[in-house]
N, C-alpha and C. Protein backbone atom coordinates (compact mmCIF):
# COMPACT_ATOMS: atom_id res chain seq x y z
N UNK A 1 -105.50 78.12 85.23
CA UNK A 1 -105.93 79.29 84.52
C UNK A 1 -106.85 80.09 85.44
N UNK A 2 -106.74 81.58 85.28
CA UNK A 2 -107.72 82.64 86.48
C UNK A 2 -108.88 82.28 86.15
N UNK A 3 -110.02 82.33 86.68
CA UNK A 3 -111.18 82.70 86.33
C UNK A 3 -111.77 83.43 85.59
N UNK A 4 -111.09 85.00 85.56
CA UNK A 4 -111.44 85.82 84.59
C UNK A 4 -111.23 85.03 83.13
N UNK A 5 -110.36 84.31 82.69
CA UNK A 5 -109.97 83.79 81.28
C UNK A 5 -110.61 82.30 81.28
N UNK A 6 -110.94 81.80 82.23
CA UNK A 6 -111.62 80.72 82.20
C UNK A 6 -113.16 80.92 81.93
N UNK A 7 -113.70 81.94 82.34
CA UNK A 7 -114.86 82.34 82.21
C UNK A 7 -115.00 83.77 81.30
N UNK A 8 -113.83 83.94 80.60
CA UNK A 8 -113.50 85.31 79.66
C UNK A 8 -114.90 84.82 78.64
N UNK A 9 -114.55 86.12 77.65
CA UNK A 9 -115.10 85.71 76.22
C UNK A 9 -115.20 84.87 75.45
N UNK A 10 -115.61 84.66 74.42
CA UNK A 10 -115.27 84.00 73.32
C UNK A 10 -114.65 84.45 72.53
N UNK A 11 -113.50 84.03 71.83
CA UNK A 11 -112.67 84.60 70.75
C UNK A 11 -112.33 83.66 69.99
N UNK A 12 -112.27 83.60 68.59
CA UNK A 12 -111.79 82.81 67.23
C UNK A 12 -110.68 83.04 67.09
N UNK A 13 -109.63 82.33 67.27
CA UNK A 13 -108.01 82.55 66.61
C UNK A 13 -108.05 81.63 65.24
N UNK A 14 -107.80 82.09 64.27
CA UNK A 14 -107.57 81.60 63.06
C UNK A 14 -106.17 81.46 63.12
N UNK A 15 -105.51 79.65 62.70
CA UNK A 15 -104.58 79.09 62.76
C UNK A 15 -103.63 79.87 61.34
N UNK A 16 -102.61 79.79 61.26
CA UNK A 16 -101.73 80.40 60.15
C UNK A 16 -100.88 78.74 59.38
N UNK A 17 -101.11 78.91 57.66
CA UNK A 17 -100.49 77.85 56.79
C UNK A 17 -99.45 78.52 56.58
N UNK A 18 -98.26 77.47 56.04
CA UNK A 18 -97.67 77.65 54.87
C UNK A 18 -98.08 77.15 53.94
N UNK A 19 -98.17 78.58 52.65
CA UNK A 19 -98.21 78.39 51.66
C UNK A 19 -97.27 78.67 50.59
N UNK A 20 -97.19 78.76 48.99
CA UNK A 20 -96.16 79.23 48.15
C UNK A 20 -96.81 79.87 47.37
N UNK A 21 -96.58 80.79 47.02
CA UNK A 21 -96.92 82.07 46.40
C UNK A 21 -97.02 81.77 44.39
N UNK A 22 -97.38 82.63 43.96
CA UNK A 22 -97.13 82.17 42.80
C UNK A 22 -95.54 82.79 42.05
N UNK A 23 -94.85 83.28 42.81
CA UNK A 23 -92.90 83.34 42.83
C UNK A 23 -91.99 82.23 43.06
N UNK A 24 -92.99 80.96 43.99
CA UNK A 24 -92.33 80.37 44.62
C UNK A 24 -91.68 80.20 45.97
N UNK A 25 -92.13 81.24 46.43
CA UNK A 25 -91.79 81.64 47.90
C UNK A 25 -92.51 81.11 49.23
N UNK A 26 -92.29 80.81 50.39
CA UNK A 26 -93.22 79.99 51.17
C UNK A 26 -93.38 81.43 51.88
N UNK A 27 -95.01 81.41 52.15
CA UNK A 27 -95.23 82.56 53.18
C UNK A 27 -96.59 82.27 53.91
N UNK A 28 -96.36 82.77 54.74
CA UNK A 28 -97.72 82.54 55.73
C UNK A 28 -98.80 82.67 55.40
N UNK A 29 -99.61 82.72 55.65
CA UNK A 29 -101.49 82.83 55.49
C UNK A 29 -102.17 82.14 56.20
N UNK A 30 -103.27 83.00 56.62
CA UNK A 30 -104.55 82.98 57.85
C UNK A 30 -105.03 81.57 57.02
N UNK A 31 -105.58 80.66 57.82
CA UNK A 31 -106.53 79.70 57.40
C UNK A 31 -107.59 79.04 58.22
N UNK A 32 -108.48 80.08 57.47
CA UNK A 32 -109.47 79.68 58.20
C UNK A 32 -110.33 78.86 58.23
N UNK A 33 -110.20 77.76 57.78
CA UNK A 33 -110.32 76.24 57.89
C UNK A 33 -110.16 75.53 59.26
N UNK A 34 -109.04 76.46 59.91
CA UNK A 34 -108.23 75.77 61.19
C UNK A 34 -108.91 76.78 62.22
N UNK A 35 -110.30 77.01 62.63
CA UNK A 35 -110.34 77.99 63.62
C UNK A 35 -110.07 77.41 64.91
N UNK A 36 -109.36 78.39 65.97
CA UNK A 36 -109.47 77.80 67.48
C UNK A 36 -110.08 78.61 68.41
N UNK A 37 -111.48 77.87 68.89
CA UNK A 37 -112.16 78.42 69.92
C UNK A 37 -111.65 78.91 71.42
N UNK A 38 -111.31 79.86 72.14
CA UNK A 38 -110.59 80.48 73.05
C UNK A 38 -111.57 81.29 73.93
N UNK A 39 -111.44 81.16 74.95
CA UNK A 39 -112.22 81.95 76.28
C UNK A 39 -110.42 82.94 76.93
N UNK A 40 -110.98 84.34 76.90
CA UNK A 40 -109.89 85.23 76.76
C UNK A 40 -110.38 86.31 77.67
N UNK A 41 -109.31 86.85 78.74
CA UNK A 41 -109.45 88.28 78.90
C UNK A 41 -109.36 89.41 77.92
N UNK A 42 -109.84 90.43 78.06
CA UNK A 42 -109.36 91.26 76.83
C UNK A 42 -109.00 93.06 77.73
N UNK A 43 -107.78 93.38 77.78
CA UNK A 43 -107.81 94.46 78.54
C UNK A 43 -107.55 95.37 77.19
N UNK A 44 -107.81 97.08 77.55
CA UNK A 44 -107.77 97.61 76.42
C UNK A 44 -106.36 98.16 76.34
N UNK A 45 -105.44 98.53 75.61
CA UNK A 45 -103.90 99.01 75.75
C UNK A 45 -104.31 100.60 75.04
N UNK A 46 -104.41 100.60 74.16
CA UNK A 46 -104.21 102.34 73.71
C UNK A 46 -105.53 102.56 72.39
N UNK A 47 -106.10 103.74 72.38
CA UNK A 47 -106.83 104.03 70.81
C UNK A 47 -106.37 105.27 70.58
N UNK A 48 -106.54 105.32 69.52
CA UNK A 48 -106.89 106.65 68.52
C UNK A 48 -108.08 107.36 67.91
N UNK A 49 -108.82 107.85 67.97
CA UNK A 49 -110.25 108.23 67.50
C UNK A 49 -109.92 108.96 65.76
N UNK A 50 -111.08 108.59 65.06
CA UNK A 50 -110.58 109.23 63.79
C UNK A 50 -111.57 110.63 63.76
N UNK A 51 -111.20 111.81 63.92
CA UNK A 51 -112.12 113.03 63.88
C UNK A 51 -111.92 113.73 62.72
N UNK A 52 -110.76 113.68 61.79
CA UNK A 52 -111.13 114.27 60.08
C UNK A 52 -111.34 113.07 59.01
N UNK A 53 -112.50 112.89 58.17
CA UNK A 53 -112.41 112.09 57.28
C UNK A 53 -111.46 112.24 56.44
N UNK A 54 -111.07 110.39 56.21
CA UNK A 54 -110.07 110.00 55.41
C UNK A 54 -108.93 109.41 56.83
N UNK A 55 -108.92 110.04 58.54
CA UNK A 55 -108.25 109.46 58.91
C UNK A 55 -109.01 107.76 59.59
N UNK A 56 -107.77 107.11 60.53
CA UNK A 56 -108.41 105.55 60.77
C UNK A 56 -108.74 105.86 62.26
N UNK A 57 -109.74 104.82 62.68
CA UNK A 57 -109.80 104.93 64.13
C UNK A 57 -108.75 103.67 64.60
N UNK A 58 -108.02 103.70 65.69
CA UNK A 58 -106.65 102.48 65.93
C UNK A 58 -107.38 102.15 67.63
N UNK A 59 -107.94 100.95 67.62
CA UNK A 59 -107.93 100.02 68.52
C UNK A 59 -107.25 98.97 68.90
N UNK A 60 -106.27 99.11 70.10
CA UNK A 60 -105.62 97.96 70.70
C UNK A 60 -105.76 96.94 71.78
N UNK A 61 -105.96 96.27 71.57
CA UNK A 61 -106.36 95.86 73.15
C UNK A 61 -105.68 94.34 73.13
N UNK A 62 -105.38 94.27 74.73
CA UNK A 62 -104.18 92.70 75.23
C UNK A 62 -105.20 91.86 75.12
N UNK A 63 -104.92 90.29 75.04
CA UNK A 63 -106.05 89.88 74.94
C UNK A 63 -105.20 88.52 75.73
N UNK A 64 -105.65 87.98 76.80
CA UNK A 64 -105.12 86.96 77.67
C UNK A 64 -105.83 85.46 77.40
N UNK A 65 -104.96 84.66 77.32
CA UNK A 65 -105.26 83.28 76.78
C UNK A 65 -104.38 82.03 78.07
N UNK A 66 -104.75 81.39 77.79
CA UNK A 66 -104.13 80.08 78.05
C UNK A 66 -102.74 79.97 76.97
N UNK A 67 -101.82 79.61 77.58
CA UNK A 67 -100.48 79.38 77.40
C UNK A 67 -99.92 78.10 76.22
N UNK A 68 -101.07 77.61 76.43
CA UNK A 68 -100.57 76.31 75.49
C UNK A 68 -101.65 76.34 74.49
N UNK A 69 -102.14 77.24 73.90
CA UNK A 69 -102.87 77.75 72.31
C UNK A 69 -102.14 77.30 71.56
N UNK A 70 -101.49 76.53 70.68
CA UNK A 70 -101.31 76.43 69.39
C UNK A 70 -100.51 77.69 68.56
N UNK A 71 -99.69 77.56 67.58
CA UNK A 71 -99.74 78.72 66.66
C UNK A 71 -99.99 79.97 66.79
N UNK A 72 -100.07 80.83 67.46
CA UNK A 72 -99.90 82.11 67.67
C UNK A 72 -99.05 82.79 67.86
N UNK A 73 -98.92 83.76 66.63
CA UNK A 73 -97.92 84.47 65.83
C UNK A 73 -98.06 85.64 65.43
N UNK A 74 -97.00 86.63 64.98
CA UNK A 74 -97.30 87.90 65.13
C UNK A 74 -98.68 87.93 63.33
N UNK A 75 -99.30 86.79 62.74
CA UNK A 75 -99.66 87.48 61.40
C UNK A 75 -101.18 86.58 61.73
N UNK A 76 -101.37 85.84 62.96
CA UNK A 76 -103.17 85.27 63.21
C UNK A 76 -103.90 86.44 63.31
N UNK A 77 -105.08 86.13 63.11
CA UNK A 77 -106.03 86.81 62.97
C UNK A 77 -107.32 86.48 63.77
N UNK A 78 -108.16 87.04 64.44
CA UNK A 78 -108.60 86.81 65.96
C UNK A 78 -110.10 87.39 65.44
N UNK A 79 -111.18 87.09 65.76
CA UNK A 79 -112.53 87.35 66.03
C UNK A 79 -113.22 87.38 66.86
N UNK A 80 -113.44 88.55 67.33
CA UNK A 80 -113.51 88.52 68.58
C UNK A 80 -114.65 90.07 68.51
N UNK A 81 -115.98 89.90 68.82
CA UNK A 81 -116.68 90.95 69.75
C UNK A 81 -117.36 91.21 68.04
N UNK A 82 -117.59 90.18 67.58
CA UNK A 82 -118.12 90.35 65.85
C UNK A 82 -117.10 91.26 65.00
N UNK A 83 -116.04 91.11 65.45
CA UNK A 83 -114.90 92.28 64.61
C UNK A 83 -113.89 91.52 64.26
N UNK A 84 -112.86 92.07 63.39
CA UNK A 84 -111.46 90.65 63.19
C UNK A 84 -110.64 92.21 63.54
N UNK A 85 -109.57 91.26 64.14
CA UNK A 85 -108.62 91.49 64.73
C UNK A 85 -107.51 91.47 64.22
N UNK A 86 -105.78 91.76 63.94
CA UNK A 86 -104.56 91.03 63.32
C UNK A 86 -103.70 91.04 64.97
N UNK A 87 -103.03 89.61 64.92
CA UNK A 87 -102.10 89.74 66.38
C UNK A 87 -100.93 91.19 65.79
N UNK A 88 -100.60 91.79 66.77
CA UNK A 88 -99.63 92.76 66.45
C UNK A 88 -98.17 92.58 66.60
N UNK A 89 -98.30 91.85 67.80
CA UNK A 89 -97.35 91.98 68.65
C UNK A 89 -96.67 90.30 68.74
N UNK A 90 -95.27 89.95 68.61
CA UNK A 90 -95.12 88.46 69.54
C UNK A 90 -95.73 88.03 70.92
N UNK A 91 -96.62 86.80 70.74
CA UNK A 91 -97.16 86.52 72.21
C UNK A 91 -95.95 86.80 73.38
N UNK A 92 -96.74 87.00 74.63
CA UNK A 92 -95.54 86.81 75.47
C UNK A 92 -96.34 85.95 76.43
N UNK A 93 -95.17 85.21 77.13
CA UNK A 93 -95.85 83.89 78.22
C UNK A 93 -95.53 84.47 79.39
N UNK A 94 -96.18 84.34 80.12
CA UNK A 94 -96.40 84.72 81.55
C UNK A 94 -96.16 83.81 82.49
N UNK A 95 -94.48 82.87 83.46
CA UNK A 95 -95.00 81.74 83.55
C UNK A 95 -95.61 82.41 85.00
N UNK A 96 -95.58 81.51 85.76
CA UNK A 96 -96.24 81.41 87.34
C UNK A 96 -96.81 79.98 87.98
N UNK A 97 -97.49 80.34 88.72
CA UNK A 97 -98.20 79.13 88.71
C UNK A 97 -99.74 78.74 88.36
N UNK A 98 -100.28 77.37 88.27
CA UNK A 98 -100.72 76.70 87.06
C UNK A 98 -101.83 77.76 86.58
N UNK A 99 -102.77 78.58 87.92
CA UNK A 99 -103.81 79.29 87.91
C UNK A 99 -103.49 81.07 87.17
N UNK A 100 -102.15 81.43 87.24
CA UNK A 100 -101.76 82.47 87.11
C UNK A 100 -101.35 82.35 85.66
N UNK A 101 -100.53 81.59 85.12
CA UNK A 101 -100.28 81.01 83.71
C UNK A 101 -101.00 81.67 82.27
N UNK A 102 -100.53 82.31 81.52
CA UNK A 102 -101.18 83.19 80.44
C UNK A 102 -100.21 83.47 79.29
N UNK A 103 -100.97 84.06 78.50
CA UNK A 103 -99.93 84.29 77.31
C UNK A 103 -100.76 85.59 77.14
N UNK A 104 -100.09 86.53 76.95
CA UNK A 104 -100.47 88.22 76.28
C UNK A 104 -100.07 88.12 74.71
N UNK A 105 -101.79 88.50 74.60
CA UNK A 105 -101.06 88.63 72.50
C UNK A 105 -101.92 90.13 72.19
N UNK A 106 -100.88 90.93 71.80
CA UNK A 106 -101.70 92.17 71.44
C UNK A 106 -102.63 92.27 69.72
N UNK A 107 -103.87 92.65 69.98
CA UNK A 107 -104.63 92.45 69.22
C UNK A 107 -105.31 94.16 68.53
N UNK A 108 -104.88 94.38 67.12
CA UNK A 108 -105.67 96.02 66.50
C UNK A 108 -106.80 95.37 65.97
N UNK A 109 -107.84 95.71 66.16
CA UNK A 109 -108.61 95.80 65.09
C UNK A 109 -108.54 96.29 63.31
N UNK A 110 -108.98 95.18 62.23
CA UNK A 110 -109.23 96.00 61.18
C UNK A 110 -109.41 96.65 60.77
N UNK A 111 -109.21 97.50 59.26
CA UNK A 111 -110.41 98.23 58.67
C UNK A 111 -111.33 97.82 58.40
N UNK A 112 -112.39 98.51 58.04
CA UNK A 112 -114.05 97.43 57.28
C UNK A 112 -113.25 97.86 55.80
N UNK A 113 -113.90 96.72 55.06
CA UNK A 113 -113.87 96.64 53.47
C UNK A 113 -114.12 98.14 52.86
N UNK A 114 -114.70 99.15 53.44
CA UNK A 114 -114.96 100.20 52.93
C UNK A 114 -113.75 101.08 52.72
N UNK A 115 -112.56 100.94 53.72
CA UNK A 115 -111.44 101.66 54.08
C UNK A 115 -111.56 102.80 54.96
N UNK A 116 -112.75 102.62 55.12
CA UNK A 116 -113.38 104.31 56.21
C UNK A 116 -112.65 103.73 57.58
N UNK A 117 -113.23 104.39 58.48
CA UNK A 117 -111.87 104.53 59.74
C UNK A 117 -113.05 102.89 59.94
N UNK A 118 -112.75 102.82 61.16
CA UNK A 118 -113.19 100.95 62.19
C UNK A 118 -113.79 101.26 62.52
């Protein structure tokens, strides 16, 4: 693993259950019971600024991990920089060799509970 991700951030990946709905249906859900502690690059990919109220502000940013994380899927949910995150995107693996080795998972930021922009 690089240095930069060996010595990255700290980031919370919250593991994903199956559960059954009250239809009967099995569907995913964050559980955060199962958190996994992660040291991560985080490069930024694209924003949006919100300049009329009522619109959102859209933060994206790649966020580089170690390859053999567990469960990460396009519906985890990531904490990271005191903010939660939703993965957006399917991870993608990077192979190479052992030091170069990564997985890219694209990460938006939330809304806050208020619904005002992020």
């Amino acid at each position: 693993m690089s240095l930069q991700r060996r010595r990255g951030q700290k980031a919370i990946v919250y593991a994903l259950a199956k559960i059954t709905d009250n239809r009967g249906n099995v569907v995913l859900k964050v559980d955060e019971t199962r958190p996994i502690e992660v040291r991560a690059a985080f490069i930024p990919q694209r924003s949006s600024k919100a300049e009329v109220p009522g619109q959102q502000t859209i933060d994206v940013y790649r966020m580089l991990v170690d390859p053999n994380i567990p469960d990460v899927y396009v519906w985890n949910r990531v904490l990271w920089n005191g903010r939660e995150w939703d993965v957006v995107a399917p991870p993608a693996i990077r192979y190479g060799t052992r030091r170069t080795r990564h997985q890219s998972v694209d990460i938006r930021e939330r809304p806050n509970a208020a619904g005002e922009g992020v």
